[in-house]
Every structure is written in C-alpha cells, then in structure tokens.
C-alpha atoms as a PDB file:
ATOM      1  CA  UNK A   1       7.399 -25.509  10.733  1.00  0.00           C
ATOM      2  CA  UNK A   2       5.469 -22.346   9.895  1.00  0.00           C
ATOM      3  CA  UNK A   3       4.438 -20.279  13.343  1.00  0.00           C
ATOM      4  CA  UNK A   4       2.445 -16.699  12.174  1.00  0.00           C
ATOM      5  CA  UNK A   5       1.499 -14.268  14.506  1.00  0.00           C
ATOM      6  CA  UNK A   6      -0.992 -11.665  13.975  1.00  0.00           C
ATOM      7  CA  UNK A   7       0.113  -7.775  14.897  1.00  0.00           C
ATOM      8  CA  UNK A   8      -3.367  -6.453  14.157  1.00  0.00           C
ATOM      9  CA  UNK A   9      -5.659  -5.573  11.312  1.00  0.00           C
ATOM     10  CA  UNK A  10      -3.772  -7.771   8.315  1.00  0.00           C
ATOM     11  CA  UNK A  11      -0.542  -7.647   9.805  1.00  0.00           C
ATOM     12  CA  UNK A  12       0.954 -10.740  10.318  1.00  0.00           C
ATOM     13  CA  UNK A  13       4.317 -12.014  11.161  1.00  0.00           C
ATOM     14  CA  UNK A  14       6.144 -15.324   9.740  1.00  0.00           C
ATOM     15  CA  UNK A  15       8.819 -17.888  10.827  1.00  0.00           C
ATOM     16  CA  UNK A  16      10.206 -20.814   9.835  1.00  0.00           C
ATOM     17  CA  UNK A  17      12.710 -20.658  12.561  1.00  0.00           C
ATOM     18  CA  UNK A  18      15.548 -19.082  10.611  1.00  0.00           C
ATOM     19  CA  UNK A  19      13.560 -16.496   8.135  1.00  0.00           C
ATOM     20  CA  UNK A  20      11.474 -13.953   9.277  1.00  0.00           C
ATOM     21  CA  UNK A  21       8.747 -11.998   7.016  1.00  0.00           C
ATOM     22  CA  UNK A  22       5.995  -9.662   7.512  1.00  0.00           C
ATOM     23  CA  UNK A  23       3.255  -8.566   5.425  1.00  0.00           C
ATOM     24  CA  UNK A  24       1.218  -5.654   5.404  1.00  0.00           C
ATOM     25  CA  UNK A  25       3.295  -4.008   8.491  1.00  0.00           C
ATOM     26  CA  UNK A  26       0.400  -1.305   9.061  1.00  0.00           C
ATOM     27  CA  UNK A  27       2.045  -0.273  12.888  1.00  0.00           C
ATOM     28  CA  UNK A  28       2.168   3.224  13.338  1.00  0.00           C
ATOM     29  CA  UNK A  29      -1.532   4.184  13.716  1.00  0.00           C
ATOM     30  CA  UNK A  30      -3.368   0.808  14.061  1.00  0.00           C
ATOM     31  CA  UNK A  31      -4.597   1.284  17.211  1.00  0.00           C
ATOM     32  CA  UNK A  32      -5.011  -2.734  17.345  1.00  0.00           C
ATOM     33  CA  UNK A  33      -0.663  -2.762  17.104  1.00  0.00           C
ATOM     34  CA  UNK A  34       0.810  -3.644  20.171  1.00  0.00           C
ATOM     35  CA  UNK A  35       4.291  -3.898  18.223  1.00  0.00           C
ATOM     36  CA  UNK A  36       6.327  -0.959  17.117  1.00  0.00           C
ATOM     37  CA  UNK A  37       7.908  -0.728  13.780  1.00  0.00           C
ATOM     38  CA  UNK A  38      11.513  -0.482  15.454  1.00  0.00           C
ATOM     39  CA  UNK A  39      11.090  -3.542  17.197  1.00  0.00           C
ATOM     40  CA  UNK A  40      10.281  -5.451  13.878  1.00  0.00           C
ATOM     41  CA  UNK A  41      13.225  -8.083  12.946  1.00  0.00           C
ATOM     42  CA  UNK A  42      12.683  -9.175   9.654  1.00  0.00           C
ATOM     43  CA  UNK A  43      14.543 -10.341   6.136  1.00  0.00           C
ATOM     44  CA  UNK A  44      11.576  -9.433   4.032  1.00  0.00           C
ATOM     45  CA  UNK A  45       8.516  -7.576   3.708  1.00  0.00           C
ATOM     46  CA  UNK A  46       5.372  -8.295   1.700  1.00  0.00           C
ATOM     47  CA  UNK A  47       3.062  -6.319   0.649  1.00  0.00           C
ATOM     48  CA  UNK A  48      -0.267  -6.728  -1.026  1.00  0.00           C
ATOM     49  CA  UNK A  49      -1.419  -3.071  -2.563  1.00  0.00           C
ATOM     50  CA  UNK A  50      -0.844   0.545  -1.276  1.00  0.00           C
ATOM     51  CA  UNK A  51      -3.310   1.419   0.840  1.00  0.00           C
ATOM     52  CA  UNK A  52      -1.798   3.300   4.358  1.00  0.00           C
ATOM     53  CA  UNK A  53      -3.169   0.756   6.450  1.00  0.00           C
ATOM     54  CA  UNK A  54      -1.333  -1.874   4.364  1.00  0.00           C
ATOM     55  CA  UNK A  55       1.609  -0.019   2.952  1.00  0.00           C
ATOM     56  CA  UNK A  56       2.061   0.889   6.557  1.00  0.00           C
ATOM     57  CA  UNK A  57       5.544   1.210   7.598  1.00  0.00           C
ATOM     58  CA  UNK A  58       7.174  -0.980   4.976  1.00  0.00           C
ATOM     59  CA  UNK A  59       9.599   1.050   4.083  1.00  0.00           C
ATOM     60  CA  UNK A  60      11.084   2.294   7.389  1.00  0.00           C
ATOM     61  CA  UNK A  61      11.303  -1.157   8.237  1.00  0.00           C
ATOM     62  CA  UNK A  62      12.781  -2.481   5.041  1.00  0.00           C
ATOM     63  CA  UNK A  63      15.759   0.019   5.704  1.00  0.00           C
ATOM     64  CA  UNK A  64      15.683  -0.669   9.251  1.00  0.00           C
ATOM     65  CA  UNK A  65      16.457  -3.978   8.779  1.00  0.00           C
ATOM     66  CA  UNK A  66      18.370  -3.759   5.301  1.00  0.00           C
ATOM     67  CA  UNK A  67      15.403  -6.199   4.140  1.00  0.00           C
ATOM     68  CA  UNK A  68      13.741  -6.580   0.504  1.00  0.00           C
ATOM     69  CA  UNK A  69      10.097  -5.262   0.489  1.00  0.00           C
ATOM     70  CA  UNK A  70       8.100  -7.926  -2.389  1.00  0.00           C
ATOM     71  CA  UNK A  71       5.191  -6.511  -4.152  1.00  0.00           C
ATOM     72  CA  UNK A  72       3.179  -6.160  -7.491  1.00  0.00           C
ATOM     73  CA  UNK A  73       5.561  -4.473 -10.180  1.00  0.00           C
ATOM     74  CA  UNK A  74       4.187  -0.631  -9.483  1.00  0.00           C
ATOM     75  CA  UNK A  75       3.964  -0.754  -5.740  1.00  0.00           C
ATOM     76  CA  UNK A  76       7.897  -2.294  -5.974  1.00  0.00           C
ATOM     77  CA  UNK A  77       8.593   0.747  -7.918  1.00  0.00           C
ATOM     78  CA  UNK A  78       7.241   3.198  -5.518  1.00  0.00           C
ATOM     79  CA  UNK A  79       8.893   2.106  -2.855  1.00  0.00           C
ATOM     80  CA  UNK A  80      12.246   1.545  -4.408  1.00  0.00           C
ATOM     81  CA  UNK A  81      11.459   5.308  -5.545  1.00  0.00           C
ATOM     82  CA  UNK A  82      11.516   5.831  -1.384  1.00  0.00           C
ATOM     83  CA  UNK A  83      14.843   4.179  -1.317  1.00  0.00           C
ATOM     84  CA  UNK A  84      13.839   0.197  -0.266  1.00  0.00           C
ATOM     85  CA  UNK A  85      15.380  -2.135  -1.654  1.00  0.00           C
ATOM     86  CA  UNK A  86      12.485  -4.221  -3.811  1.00  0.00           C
ATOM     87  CA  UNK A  87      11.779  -7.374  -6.067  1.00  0.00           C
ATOM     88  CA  UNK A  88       9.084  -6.894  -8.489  1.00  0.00           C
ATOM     89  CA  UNK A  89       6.088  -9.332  -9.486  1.00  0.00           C
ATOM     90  CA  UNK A  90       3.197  -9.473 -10.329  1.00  0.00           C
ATOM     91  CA  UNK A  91      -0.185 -11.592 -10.672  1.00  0.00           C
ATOM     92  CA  UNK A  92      -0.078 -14.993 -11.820  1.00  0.00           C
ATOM     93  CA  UNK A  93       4.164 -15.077 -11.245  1.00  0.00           C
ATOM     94  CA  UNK A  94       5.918 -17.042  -8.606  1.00  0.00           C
ATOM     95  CA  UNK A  95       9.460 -16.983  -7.443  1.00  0.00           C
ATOM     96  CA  UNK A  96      11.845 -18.523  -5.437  1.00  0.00           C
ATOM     97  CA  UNK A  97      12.852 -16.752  -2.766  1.00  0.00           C
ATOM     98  CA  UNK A  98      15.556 -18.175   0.110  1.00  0.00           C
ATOM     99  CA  UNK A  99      12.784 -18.342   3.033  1.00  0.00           C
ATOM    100  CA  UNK A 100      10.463 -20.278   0.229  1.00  0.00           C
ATOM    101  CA  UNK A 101       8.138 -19.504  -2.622  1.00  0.00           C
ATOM    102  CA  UNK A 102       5.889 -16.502  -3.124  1.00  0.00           C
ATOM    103  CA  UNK A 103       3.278 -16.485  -5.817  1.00  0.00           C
ATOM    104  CA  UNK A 104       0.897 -13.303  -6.571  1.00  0.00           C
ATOM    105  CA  UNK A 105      -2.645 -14.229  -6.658  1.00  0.00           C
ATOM    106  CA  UNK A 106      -5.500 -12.058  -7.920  1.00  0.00           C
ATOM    107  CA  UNK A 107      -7.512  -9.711  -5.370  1.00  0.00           C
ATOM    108  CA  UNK A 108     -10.865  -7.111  -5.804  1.00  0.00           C
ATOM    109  CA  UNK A 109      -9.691  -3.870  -4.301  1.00  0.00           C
ATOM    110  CA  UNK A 110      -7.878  -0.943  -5.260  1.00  0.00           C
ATOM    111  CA  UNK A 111      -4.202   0.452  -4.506  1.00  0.00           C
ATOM    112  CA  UNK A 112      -2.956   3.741  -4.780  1.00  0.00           C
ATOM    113  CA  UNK A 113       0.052   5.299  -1.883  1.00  0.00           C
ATOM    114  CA  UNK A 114       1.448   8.520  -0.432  1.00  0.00           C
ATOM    115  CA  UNK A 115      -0.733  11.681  -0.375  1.00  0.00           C
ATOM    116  CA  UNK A 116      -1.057  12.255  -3.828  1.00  0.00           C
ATOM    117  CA  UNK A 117      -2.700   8.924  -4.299  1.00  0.00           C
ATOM    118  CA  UNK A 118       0.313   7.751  -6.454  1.00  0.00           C
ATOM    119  CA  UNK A 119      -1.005   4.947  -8.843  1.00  0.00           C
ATOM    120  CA  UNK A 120       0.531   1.722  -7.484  1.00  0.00           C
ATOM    121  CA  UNK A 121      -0.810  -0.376  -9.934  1.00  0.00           C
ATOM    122  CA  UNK A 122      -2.853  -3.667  -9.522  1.00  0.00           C
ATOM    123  CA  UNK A 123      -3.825  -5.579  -5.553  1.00  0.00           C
ATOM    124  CA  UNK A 124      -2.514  -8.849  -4.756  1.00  0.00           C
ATOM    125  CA  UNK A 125      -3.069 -11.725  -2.444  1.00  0.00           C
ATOM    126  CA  UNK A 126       0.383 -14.207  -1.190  1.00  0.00           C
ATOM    127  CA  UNK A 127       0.562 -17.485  -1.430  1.00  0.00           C
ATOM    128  CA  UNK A 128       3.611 -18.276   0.697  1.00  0.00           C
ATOM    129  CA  UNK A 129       5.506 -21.700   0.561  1.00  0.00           C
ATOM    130  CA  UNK A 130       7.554 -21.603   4.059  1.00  0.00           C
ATOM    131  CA  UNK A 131       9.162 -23.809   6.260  1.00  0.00           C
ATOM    132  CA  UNK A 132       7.387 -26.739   4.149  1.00  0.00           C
ATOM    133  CA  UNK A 133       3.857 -25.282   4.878  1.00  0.00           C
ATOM    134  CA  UNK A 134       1.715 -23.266   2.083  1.00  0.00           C
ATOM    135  CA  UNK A 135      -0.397 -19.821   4.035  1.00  0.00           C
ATOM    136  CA  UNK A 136      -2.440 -17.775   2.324  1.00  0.00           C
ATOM    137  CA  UNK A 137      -2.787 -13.755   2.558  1.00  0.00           C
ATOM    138  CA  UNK A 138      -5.290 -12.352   0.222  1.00  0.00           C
ATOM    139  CA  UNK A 139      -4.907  -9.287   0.950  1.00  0.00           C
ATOM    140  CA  UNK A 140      -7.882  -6.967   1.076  1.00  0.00           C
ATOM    141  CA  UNK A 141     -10.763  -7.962  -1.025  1.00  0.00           C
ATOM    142  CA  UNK A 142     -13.680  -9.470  -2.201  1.00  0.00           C
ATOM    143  CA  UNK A 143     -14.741 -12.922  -2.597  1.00  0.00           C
ATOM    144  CA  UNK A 144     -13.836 -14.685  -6.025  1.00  0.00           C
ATOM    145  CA  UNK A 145     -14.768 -17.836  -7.891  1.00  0.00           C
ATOM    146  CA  UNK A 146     -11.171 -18.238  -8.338  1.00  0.00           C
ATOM    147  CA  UNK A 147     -10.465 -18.824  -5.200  1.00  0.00           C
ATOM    148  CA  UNK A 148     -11.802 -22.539  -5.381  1.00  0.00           C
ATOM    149  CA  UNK A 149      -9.368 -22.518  -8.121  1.00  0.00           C
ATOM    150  CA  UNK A 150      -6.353 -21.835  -5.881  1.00  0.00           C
ATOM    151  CA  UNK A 151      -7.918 -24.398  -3.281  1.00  0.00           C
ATOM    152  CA  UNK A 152      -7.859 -27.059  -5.969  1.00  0.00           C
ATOM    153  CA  UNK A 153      -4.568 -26.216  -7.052  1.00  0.00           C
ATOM    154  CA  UNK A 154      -2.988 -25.718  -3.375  1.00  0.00           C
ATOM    155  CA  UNK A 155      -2.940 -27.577  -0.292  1.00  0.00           C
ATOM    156  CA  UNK A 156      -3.377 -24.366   1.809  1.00  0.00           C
ATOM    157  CA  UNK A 157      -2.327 -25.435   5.517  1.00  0.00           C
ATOM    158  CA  UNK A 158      -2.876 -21.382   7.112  1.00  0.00           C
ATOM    159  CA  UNK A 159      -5.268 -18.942   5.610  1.00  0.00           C
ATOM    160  CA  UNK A 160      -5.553 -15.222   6.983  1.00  0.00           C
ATOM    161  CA  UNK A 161      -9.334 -13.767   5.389  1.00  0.00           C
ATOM    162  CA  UNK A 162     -10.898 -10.202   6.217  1.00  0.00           C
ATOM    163  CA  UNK A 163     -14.038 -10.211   7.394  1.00  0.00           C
ATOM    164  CA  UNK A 164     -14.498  -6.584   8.358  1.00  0.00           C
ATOM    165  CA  UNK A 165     -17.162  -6.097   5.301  1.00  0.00           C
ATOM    166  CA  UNK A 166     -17.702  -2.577   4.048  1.00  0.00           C
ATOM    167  CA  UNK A 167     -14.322  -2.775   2.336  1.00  0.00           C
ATOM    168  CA  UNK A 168     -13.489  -6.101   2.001  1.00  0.00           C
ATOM    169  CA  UNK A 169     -15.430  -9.846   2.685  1.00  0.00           C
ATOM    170  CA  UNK A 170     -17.709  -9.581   5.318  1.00  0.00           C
ATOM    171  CA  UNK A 171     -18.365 -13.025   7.390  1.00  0.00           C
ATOM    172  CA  UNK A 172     -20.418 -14.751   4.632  1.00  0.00           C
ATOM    173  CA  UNK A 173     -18.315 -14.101   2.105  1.00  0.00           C
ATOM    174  CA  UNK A 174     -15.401 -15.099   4.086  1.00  0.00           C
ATOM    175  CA  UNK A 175     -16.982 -18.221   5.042  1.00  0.00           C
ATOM    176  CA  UNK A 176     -17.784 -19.045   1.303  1.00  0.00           C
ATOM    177  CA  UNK A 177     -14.291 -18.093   0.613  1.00  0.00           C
ATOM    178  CA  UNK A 178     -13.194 -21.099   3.322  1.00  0.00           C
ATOM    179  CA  UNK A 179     -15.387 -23.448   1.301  1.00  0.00           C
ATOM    180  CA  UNK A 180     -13.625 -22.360  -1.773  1.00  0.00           C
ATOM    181  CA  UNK A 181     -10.146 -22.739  -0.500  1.00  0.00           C
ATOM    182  CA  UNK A 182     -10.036 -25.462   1.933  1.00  0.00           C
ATOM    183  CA  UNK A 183      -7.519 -24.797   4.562  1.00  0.00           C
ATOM    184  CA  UNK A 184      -6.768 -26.329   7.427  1.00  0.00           C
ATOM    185  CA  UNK A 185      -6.577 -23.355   9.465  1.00  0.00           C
ATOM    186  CA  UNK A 186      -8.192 -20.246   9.020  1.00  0.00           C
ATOM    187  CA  UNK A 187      -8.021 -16.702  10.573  1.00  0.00           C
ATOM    188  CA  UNK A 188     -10.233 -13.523  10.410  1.00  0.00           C
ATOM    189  CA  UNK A 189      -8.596 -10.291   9.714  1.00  0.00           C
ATOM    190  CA  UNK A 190      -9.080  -6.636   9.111  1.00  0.00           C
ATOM    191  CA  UNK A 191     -11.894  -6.197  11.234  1.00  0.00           C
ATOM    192  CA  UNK A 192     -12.259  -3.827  14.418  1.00  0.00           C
ATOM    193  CA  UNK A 193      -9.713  -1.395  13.707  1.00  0.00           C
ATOM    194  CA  UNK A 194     -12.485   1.109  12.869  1.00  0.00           C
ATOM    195  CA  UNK A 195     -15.980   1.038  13.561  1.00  0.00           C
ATOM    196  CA  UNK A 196     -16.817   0.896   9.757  1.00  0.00           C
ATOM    197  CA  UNK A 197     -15.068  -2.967  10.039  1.00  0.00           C
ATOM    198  CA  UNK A 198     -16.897  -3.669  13.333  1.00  0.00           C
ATOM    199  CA  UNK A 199     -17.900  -7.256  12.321  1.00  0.00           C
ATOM    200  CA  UNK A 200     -17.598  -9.941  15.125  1.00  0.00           C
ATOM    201  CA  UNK A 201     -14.975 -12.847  14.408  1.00  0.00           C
ATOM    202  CA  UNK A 202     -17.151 -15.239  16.519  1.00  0.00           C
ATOM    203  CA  UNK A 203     -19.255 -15.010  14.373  1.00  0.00           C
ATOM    204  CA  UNK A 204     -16.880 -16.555  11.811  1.00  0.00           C
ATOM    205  CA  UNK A 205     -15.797 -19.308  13.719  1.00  0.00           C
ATOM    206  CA  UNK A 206     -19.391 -20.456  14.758  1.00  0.00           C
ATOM    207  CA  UNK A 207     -19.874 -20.135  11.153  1.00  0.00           C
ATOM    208  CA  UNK A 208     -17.089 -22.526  10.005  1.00  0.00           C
ATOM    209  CA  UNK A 209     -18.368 -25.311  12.963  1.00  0.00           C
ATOM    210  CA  UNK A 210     -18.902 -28.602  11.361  1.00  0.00           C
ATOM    211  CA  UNK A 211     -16.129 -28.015   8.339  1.00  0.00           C
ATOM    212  CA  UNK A 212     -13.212 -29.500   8.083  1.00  0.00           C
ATOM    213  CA  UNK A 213     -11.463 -26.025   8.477  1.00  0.00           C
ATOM    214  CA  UNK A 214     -10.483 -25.208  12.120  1.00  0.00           C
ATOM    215  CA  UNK A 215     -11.540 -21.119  12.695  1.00  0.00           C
ATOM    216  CA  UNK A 216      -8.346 -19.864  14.843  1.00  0.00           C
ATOM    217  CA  UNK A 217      -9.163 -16.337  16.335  1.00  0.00           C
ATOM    218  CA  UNK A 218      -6.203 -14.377  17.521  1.00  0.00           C
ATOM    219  CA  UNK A 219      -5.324 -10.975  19.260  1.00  0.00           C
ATOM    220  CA  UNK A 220      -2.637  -8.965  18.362  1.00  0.00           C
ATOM    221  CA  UNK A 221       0.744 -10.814  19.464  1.00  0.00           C
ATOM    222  CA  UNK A 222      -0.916 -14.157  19.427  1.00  0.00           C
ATOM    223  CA  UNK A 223       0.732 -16.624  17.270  1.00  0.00           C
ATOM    224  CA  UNK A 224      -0.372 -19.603  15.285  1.00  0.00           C
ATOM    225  CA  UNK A 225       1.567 -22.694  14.147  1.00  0.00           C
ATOM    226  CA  UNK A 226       0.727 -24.685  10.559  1.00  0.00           C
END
C-alpha cells in the first residue's frame, strides 16, 4: 500500500503505513500549504533540485525529525553543509533504502540554493519503489523523450507532473508526458501558487479522458492511494 497526499505546489507526502517521506517540503511561504513544517512527521526527505520553493524547509525538518534529506550529490552537500544529515546520488543511480528504492531520473530545469545562488549541481526527478508500488516525482521540468523510456522500463502505478507552464510542462506537455510514461494514476502539480503557473488542472484531466491513465486532481491535504 502506497497512500500520497499532496501539501501544495510539488509537495507531497508518502506512506506505506510504517515509513513516512516527503519530497519537495516547500511549507513556509506556499500560500497553497495548509501544513506547517513542525507538524511534519517524517523518516526522510527528498528532494529534487534547490530551488526555494522546492528546497523549502528540508532542512528544519530533517533536524526536526532527526531524518536523512536524499538528493543529487551537490544539493546533499549543501545541506549537510547546513547540518542535515544526507545520502548522496545522483542521475542514473538507485539505492536501497529501508522504506524502498529510490532511483534519480533526469529532469530540464536548473538548481541553485540560499541567497547567494549556491551551485547545487544537476535537477532530478524520483522514482520511488514503496510499499510494493512504483510513484513517480519528476520534479520541475520539461517534457523529455526519455520519459517513454522510463515508462517502458517501469510499471509506474502514481505519477505527480507540473503543469503550471512558464517554468515547467504546461498541460500539453504534461499530457504527452502521460502518454510517454503510462501510469495508472496521474496528478497535476506546481500550478496556482503564483499567477505566472495559473494553468487550470481540469483542463488536464479532460485532457487525459479516454486513456488508460486515470487524472486524480487533489487539494492540499487530499490524499491518494496506488
């Protein structure tokens, strides 16, 4: 059993009834966040690249809860530099982790933290193995060929795609991007938070009628099971 619930913009919290993860735990400031980083019980945090609104509050709430933040090899620096405890990977690598298996896929974007821009090296997506169920976080970016690659390769049961455009996939994109991978569930993300991103996730879903992929549109707190 995998149950995900979405905290806002690409914030999303996992369970497999005994491990809890979150990725990108943008809280503080995402005025979409009806969760506050103190309230967040978790073993591990994931995140994709090291942009504020993904970075987020990953640290405070790796300390909080004395949990290991998971992220490509410069981002895992920078926050260990912060004083998290972190476990280093990067693209292409997978690893074993006791909630399941994490592998680093590719993603079009940039990453760069604190406010000197710190270099933070390359963006990933997740794929996440948990609770005998296979999600998908791409993190923010654009729509890739090799993404029907990872479909072919991976029987995705929950994918989480941004549609807010302007930054990341817009709703075509995103839509191609479900053709690609093939899930059997798919969410929009990072849209809405700002007006830049104001894209309309029913459009997605109408988009996605007639595929094999069911379009699952949630508001912040509202949960999903894979």
């Amino acid at each position: 059993m995998l149950k995900a619930t979405f905290l806002g913009h690409s914030c999303v919290m996992a369970t497999d009834g005994n491990n809890n993860i979150i990725i990108d735990p943008f809280l503080t400031g995402n005025p979409q966040a009806n969760m506050k980083p103190e309230d967040v019980k978790v073993n591990w945090v994931l995140v994709t690249h090291g942009h504020g609104d993904h970075l987020g509050d990953a640290v405070p709430i790796a300390k909080a809860n004395d949990a290991t933040i998971i992220a490509p090899n410069e981002l895992a620096v920078y926050v260990a530099k912060e004083g998290a405890k972190a476990h280093n990977m990067h693209i292409g690598g997978a690893y074993n982790f006791p909630f399941g298996r994490v592998k680093l896929t590719i993603a079009h974007h940039g990453s760069a933290a604190g406010d000197g821009l710190e270099y933070t090296g390359n963006p990933c997506g997740f794929l996440i193995t948990m609770g005998g169920k296979t999600m998908y976080h791409p993190g923010d970016t654009g729509l890739f060929y090799d993404m029907k690659l990872i479909g072919e390769m991976n029987d995705i049961d929950l994918a989480f795609l941004p549609i807010g455009d302007n930054f990341t996939m817009g709703v075509d994109d995103a839509v191609k991007a479900v053709e690609f991978l093939k899930p059997k569930k798919a969410v929009p993300i990072h849209y809405k938070t700002w007006e830049v991103i104001d894209t309309e996730p029913a459009e997605f879903a109408e988009k996605l009628k007639g595929s094999k992929t069911e379009a699952v549109i949630l508001k912040p707190g509202e949960s999903v099971e894979a």
